[in-house]
PDB file of N, CA and C in Angstrom:
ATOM      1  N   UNK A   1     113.991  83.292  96.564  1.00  0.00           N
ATOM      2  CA  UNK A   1     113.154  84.454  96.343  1.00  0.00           C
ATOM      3  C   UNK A   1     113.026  85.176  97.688  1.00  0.00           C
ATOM      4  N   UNK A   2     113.219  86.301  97.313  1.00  0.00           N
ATOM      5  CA  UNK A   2     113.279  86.684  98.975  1.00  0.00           C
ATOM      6  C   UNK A   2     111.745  86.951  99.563  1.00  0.00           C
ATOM      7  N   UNK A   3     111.530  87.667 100.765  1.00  0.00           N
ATOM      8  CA  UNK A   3     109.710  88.226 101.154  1.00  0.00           C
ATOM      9  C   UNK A   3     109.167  88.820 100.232  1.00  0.00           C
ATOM     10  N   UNK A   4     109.850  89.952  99.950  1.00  0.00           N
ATOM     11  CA  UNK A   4     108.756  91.151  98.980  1.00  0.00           C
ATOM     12  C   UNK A   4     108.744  90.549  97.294  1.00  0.00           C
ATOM     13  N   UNK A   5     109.589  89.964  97.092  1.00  0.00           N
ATOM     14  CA  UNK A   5     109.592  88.764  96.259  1.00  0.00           C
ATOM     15  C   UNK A   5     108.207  88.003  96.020  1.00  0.00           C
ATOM     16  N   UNK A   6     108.544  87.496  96.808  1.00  0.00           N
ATOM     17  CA  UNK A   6     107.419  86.283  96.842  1.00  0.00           C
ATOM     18  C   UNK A   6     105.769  86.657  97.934  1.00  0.00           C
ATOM     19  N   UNK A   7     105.854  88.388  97.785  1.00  0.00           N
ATOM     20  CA  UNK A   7     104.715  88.773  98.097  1.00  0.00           C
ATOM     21  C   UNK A   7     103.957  89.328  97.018  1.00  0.00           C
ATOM     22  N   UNK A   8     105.167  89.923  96.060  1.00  0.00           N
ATOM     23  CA  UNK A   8     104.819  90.551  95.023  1.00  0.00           C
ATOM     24  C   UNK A   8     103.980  89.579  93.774  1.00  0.00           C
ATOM     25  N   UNK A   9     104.947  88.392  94.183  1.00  0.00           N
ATOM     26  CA  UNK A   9     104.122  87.522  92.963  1.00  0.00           C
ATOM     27  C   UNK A   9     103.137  86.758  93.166  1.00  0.00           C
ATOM     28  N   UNK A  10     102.730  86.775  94.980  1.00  0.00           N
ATOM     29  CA  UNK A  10     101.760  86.368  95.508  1.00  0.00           C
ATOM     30  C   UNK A  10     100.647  87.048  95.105  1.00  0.00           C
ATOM     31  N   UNK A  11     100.848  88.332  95.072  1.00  0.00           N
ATOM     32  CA  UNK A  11      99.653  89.652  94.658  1.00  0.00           C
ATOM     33  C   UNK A  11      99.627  89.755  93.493  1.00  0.00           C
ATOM     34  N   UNK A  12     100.179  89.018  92.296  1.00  0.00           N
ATOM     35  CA  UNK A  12      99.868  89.029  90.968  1.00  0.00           C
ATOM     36  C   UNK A  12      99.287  87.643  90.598  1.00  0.00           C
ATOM     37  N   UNK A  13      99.334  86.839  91.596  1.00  0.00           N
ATOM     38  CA  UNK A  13      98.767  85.407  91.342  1.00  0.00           C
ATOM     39  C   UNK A  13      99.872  84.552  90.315  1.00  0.00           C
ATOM     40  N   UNK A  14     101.261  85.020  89.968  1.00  0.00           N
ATOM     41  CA  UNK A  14     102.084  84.185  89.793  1.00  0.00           C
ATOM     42  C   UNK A  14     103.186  83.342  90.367  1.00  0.00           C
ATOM     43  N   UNK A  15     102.036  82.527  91.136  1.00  0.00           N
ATOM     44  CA  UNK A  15     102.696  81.589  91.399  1.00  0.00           C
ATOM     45  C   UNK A  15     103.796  80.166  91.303  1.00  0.00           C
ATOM     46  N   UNK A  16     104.224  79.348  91.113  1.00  0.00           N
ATOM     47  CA  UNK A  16     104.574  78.122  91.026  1.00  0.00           C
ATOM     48  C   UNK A  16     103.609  76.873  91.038  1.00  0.00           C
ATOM     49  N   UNK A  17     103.343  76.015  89.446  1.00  0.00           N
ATOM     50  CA  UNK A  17     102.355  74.848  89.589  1.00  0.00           C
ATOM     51  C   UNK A  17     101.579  74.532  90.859  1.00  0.00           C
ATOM     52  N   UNK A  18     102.641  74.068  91.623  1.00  0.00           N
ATOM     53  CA  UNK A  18     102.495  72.946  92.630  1.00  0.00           C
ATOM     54  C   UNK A  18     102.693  73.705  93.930  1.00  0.00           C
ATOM     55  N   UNK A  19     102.184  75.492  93.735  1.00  0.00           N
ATOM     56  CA  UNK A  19     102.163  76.086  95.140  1.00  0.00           C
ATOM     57  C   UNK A  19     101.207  75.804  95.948  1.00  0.00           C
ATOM     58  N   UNK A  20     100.106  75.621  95.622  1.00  0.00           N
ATOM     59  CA  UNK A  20      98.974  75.119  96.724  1.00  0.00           C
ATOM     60  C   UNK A  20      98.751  73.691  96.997  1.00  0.00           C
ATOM     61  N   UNK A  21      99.118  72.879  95.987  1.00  0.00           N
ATOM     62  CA  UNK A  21      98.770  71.525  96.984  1.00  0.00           C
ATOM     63  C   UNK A  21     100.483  71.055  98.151  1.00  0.00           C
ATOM     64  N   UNK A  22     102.023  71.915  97.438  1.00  0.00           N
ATOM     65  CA  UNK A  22     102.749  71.432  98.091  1.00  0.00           C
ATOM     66  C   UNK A  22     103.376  72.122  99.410  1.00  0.00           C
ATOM     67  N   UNK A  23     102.689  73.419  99.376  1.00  0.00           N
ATOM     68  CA  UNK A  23     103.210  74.784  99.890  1.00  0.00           C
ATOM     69  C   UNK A  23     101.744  75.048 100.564  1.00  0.00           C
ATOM     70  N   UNK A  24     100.961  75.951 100.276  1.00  0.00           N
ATOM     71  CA  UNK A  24      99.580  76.186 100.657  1.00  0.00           C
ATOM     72  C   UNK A  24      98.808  75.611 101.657  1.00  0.00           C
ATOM     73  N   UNK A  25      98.477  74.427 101.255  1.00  0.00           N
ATOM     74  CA  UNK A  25      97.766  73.491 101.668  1.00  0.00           C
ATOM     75  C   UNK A  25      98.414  72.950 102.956  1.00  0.00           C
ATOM     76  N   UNK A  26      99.722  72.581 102.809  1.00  0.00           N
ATOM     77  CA  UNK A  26     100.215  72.114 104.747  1.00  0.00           C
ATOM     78  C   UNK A  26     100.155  73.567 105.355  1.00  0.00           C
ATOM     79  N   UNK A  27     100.455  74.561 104.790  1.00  0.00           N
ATOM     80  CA  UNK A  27     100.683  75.840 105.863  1.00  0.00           C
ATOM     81  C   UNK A  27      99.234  75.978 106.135  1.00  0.00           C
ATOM     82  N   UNK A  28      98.199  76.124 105.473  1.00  0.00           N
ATOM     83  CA  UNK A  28      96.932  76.398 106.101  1.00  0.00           C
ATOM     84  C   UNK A  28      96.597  75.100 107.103  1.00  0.00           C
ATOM     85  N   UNK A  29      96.697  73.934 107.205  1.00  0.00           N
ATOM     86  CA  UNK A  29      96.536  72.982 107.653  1.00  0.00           C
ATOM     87  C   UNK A  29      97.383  73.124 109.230  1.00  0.00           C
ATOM     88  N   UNK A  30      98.242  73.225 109.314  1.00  0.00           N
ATOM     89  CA  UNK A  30      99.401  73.537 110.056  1.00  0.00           C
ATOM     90  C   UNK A  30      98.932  74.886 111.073  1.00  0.00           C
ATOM     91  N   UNK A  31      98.154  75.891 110.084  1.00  0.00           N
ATOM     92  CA  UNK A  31      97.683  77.280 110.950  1.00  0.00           C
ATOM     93  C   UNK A  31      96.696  77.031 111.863  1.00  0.00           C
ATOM     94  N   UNK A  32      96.201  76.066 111.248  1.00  0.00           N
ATOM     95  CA  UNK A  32      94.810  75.818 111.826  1.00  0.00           C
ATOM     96  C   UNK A  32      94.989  74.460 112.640  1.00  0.00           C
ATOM     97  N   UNK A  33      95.777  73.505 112.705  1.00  0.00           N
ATOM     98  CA  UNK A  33      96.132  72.753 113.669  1.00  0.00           C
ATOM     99  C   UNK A  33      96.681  73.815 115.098  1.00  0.00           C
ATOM    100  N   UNK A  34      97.518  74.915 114.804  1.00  0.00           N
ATOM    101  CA  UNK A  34      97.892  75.543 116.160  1.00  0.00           C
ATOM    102  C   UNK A  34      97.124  76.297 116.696  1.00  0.00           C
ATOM    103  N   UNK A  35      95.973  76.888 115.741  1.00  0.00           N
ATOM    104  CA  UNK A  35      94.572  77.627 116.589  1.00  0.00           C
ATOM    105  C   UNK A  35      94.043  76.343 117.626  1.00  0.00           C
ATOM    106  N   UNK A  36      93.781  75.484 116.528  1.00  0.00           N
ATOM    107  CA  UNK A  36      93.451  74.585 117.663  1.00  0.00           C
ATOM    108  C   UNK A  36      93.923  74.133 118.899  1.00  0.00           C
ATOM    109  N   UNK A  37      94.980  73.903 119.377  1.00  0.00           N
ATOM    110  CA  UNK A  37      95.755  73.736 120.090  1.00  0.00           C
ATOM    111  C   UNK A  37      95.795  75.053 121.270  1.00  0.00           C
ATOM    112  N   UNK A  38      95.964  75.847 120.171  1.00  0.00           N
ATOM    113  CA  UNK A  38      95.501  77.291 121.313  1.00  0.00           C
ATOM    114  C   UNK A  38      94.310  77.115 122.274  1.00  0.00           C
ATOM    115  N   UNK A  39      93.705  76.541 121.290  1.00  0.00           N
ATOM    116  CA  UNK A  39      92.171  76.544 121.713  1.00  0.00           C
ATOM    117  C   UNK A  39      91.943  75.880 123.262  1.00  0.00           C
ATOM    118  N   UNK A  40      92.533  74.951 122.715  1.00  0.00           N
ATOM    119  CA  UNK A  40      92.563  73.696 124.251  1.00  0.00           C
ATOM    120  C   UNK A  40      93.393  74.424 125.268  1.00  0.00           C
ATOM    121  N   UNK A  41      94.434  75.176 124.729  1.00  0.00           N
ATOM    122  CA  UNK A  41      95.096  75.429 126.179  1.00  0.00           C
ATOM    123  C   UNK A  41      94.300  76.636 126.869  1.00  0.00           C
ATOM    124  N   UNK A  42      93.910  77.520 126.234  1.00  0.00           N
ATOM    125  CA  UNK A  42      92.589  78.317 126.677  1.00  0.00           C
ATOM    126  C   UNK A  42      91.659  77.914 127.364  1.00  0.00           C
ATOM    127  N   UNK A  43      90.894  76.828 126.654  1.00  0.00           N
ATOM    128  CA  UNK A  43      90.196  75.411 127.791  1.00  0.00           C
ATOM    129  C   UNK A  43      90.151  74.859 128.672  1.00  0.00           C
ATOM    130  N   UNK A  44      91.675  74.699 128.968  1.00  0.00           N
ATOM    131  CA  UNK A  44      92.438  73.690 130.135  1.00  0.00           C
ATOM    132  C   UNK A  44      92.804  75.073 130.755  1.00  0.00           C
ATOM    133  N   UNK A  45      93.068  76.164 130.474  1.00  0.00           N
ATOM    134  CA  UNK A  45      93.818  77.389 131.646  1.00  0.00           C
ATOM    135  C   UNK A  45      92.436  78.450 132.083  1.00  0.00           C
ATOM    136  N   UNK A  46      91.514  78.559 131.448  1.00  0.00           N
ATOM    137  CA  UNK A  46      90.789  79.521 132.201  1.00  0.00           C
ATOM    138  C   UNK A  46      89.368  78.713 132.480  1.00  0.00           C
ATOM    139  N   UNK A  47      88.189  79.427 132.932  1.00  0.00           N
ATOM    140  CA  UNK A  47      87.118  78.864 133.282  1.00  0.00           C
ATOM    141  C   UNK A  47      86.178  78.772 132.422  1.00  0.00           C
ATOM    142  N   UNK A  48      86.748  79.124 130.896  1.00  0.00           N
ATOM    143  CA  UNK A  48      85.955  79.027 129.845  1.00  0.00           C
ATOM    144  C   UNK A  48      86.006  77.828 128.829  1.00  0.00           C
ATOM    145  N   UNK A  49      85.020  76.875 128.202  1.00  0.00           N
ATOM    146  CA  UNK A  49      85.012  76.320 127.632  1.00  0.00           C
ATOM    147  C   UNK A  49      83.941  76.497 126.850  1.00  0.00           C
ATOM    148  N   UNK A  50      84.122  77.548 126.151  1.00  0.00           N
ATOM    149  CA  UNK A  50      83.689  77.630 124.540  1.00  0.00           C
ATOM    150  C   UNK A  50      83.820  78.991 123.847  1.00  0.00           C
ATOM    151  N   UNK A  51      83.888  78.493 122.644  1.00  0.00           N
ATOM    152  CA  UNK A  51      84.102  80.214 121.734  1.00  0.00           C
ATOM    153  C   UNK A  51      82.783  80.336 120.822  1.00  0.00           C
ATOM    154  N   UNK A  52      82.447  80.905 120.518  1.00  0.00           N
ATOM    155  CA  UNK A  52      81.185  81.058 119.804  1.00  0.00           C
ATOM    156  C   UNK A  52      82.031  81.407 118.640  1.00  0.00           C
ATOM    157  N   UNK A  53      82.596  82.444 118.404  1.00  0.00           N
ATOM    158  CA  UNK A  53      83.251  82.929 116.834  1.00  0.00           C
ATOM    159  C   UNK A  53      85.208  83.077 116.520  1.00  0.00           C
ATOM    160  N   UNK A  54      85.372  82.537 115.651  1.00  0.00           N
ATOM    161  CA  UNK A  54      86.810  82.971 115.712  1.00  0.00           C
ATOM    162  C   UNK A  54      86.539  84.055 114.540  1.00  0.00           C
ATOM    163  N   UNK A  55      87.470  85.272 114.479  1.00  0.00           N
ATOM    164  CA  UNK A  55      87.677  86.428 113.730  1.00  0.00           C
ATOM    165  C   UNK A  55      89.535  86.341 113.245  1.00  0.00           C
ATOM    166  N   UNK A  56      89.559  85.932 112.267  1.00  0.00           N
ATOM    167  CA  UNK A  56      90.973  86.069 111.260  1.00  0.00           C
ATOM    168  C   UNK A  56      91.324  87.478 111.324  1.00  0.00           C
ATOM    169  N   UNK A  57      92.875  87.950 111.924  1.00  0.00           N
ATOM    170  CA  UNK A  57      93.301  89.096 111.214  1.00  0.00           C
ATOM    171  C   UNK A  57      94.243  89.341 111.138  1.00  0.00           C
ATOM    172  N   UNK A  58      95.005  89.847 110.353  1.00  0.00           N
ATOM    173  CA  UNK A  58      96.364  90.269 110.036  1.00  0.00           C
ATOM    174  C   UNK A  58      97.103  89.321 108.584  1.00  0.00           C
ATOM    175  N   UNK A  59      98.049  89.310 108.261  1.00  0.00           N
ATOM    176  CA  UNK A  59      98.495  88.780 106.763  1.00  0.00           C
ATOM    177  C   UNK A  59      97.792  87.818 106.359  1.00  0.00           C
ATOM    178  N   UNK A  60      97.952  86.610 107.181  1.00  0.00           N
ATOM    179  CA  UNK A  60      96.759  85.545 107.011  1.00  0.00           C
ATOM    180  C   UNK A  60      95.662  85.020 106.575  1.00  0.00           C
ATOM    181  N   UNK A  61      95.290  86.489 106.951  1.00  0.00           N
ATOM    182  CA  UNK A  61      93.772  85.892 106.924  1.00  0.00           C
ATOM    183  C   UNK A  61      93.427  86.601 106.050  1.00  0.00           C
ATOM    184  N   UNK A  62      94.142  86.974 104.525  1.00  0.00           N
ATOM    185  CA  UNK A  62      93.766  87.618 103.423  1.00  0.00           C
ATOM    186  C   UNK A  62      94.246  85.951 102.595  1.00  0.00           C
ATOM    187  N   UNK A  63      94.646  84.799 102.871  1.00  0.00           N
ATOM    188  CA  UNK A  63      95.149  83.689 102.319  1.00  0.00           C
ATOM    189  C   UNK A  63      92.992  83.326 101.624  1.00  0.00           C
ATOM    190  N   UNK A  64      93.251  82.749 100.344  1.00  0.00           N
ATOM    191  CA  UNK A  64      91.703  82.640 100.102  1.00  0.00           C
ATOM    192  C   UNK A  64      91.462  80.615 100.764  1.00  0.00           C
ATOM    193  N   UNK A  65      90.637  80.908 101.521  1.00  0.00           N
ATOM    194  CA  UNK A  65      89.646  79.453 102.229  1.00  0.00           C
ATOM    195  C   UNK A  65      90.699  79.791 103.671  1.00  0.00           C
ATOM    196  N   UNK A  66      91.295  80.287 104.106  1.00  0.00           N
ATOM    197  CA  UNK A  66      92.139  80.212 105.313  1.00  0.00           C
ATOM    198  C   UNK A  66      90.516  79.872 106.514  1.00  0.00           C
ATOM    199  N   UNK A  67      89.999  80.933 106.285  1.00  0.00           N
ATOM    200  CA  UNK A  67      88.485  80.519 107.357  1.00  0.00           C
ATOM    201  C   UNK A  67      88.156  79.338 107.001  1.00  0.00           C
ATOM    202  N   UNK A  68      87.916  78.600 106.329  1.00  0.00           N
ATOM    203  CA  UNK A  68      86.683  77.720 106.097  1.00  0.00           C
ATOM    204  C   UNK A  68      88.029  76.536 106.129  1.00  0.00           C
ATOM    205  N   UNK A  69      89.408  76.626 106.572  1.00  0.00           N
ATOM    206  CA  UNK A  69      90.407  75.714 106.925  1.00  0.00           C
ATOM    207  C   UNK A  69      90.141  75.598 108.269  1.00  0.00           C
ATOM    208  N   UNK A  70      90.064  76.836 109.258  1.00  0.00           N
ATOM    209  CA  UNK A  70      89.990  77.132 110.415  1.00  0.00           C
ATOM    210  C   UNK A  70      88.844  76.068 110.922  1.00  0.00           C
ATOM    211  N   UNK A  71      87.862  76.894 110.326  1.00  0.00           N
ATOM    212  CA  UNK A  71      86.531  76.396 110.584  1.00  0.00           C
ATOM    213  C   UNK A  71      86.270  74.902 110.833  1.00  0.00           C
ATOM    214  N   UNK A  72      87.280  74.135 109.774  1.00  0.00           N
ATOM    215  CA  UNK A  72      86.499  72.460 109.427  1.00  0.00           C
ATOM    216  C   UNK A  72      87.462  71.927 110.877  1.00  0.00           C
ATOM    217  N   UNK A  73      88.536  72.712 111.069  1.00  0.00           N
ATOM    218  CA  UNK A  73      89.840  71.859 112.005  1.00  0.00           C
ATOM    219  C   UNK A  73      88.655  72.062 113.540  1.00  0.00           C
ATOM    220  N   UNK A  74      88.244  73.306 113.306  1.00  0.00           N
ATOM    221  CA  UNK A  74      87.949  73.660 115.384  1.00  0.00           C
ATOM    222  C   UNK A  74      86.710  73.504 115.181  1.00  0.00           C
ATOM    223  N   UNK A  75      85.871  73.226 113.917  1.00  0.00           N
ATOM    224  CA  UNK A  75      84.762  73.331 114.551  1.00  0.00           C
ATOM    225  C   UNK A  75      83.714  74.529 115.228  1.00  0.00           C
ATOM    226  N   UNK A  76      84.126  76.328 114.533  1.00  0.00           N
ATOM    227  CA  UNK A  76      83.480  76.843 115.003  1.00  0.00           C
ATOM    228  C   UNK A  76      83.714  78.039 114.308  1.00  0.00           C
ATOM    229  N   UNK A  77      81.974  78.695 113.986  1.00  0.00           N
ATOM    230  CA  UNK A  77      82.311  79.667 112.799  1.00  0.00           C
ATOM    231  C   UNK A  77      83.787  80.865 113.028  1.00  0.00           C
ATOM    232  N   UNK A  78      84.143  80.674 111.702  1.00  0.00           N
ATOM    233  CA  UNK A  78      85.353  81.362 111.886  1.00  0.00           C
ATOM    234  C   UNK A  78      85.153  82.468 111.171  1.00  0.00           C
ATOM    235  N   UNK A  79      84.625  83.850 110.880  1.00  0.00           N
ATOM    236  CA  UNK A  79      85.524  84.821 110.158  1.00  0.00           C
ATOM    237  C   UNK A  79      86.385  85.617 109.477  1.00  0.00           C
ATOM    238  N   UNK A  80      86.920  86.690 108.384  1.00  0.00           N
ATOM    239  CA  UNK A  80      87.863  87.240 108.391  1.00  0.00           C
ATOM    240  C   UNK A  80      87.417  88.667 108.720  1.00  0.00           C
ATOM    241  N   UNK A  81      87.830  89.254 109.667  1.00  0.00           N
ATOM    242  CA  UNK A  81      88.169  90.643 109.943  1.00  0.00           C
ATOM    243  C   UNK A  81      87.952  91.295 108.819  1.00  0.00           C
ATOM    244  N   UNK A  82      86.870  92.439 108.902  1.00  0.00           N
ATOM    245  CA  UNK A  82      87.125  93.537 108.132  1.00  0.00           C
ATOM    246  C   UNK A  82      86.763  94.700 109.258  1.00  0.00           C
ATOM    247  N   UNK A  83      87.189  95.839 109.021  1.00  0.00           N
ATOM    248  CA  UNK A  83      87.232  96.900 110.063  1.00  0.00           C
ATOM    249  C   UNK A  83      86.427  97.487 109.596  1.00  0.00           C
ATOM    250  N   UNK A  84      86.455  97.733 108.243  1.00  0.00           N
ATOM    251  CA  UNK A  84      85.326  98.780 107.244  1.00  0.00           C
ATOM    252  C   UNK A  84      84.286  98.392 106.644  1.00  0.00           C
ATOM    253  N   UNK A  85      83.617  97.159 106.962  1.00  0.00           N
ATOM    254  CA  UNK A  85      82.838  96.560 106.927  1.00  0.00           C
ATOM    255  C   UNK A  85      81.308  97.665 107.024  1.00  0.00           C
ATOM    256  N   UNK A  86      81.876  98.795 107.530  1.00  0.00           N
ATOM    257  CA  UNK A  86      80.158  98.845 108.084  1.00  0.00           C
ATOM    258  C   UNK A  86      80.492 100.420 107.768  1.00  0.00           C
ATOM    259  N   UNK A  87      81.318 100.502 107.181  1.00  0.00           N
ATOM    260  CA  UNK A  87      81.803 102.044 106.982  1.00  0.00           C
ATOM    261  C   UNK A  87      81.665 102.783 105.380  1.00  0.00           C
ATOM    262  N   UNK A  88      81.102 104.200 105.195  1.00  0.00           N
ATOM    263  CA  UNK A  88      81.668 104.623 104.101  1.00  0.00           C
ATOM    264  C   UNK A  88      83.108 105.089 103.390  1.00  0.00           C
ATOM    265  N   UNK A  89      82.804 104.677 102.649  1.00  0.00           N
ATOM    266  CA  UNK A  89      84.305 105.093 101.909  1.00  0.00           C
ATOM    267  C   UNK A  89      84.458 106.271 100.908  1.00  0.00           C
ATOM    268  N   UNK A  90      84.923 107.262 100.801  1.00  0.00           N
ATOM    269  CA  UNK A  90      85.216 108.342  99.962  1.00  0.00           C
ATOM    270  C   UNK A  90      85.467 107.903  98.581  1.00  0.00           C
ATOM    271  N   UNK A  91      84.947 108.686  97.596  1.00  0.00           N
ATOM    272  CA  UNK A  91      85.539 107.944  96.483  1.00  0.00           C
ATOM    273  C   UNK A  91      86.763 108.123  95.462  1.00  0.00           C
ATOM    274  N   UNK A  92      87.588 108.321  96.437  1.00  0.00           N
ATOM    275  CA  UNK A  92      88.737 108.281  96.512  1.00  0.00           C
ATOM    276  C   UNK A  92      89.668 107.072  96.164  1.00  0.00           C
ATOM    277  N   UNK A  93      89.060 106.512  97.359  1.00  0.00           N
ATOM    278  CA  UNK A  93      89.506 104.892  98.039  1.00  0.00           C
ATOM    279  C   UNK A  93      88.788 103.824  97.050  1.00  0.00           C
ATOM    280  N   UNK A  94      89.840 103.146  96.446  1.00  0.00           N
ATOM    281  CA  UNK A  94      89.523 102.127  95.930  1.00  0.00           C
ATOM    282  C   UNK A  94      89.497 100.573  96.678  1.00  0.00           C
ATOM    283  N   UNK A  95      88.141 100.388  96.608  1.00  0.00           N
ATOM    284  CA  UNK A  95      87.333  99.542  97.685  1.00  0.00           C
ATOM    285  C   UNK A  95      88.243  98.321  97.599  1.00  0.00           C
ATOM    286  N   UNK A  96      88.311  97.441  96.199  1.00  0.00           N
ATOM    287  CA  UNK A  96      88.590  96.235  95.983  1.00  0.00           C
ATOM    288  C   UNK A  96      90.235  96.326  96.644  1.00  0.00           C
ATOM    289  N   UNK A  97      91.309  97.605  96.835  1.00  0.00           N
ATOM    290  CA  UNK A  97      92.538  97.425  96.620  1.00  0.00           C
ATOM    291  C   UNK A  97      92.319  96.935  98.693  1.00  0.00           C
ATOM    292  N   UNK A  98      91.213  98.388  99.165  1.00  0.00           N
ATOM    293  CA  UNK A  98      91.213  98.171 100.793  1.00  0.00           C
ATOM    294  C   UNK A  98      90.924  97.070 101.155  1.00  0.00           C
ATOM    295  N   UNK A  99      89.811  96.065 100.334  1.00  0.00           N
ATOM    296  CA  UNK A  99      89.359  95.047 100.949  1.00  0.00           C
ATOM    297  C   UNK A  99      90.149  93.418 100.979  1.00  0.00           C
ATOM    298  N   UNK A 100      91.158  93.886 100.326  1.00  0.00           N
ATOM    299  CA  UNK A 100      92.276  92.698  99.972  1.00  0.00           C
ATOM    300  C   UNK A 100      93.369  93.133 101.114  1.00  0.00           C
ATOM    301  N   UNK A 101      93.262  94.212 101.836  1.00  0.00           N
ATOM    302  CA  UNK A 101      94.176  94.760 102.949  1.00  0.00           C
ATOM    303  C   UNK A 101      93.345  94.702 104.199  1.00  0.00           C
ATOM    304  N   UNK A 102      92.356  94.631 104.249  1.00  0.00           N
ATOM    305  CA  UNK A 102      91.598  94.989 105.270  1.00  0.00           C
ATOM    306  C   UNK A 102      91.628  94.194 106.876  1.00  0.00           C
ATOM    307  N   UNK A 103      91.571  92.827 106.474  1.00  0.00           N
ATOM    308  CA  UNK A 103      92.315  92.052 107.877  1.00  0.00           C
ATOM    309  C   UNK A 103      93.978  92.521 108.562  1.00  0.00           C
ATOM    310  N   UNK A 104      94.240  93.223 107.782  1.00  0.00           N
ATOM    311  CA  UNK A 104      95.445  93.549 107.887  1.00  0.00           C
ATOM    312  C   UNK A 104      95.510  94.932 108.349  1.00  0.00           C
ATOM    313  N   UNK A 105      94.771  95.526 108.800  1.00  0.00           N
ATOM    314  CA  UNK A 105      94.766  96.424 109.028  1.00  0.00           C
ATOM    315  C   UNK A 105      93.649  97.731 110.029  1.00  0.00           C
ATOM    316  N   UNK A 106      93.708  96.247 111.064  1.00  0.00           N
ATOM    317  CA  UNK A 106      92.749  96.500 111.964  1.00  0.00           C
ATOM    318  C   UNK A 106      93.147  97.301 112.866  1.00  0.00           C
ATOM    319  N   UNK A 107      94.459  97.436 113.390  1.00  0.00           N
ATOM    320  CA  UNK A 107      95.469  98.711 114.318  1.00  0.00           C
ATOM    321  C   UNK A 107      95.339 100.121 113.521  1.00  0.00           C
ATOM    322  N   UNK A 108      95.811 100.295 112.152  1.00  0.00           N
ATOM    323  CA  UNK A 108      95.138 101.277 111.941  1.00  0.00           C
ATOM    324  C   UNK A 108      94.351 101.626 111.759  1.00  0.00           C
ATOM    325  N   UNK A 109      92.933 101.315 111.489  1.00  0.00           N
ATOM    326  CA  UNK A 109      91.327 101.803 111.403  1.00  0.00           C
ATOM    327  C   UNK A 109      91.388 102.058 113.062  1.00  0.00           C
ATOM    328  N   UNK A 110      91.486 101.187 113.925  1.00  0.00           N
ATOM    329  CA  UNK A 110      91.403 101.800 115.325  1.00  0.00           C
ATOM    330  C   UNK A 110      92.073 103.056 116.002  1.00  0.00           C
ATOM    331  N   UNK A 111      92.928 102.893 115.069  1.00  0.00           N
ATOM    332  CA  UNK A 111      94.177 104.225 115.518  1.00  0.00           C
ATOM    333  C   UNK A 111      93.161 105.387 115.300  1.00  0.00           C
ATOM    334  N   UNK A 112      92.982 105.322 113.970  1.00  0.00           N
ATOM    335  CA  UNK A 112      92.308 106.227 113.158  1.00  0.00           C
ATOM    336  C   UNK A 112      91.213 106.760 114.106  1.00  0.00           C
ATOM    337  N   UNK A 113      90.698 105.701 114.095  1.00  0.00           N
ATOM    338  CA  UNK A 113      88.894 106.347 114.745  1.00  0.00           C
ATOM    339  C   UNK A 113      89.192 106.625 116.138  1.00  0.00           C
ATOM    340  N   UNK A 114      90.121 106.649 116.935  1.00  0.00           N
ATOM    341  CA  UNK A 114      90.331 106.930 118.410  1.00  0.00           C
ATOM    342  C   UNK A 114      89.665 108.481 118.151  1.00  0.00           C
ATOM    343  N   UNK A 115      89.356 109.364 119.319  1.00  0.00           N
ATOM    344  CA  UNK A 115      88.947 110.340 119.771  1.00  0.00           C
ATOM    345  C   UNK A 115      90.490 111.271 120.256  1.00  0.00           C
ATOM    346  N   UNK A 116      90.538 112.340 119.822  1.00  0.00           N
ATOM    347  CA  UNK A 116      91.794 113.121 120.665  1.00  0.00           C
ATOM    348  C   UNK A 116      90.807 114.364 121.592  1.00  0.00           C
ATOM    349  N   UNK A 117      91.193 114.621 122.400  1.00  0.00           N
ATOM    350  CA  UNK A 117      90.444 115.546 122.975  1.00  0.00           C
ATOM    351  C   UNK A 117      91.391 116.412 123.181  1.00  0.00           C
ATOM    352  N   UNK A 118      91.708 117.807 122.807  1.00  0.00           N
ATOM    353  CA  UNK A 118      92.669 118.962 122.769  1.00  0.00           C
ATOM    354  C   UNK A 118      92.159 119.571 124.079  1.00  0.00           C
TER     355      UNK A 118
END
């Protein structure tokens, strides 16, 4: 199955039986073993030893429990990114489609809201 494949049927929720306990489940496990790991080398290389919050963003961290995987491995509230969190939306914009995109799409909300000065 190729990417857009197996993104497409990711976003329809047709999956394969045995996608989350055989597929799912080590990759979130696995994501969150290398945050950790990050973590320590962050630890061991600068003069900081501690994080108060981790913030999820980008493809990832639209995976459902990916935080609360994060969370149980490091030990420290984890987050998912939303940019529009605190923003109105036109009603235009269909909320539920942005908010399933929204970790994903933290470069453009920033793009967006930059200032141009002519």
């Amino acid at each position: 199955m190729s990417f857009e494949e197996a993104e497409a049927e990711k976003r329809r929720n047709n999956l394969p039986e045995k996608y989350e306990t055989e597929l799912l489940r080590p990759f979130l496990e696995s994501l969150a073993l290398e945050l950790s790991r990050a973590l320590q080398f962050f630890f061991t290389s600068t003069q900081f030893n501690e994080v108060n919050h981790i913030v999820l963003a980008g493809g990832c961290a639209v995976i459902p429990g990916v935080d609360e995987v994060v969370a149980s491995r490091t030990q420290i509230n984890t987050i998912i990114a939303n940019p529009f969190a605190n923003m109105l939306l036109a009603e235009r914009v269909r909320g539920k489609s942005l908010l399933a995109d929204a970790s994903s799409l933290m470069v453009a909300c920033g793009l967006a809201l930059r200032r141009f000065d002519a």
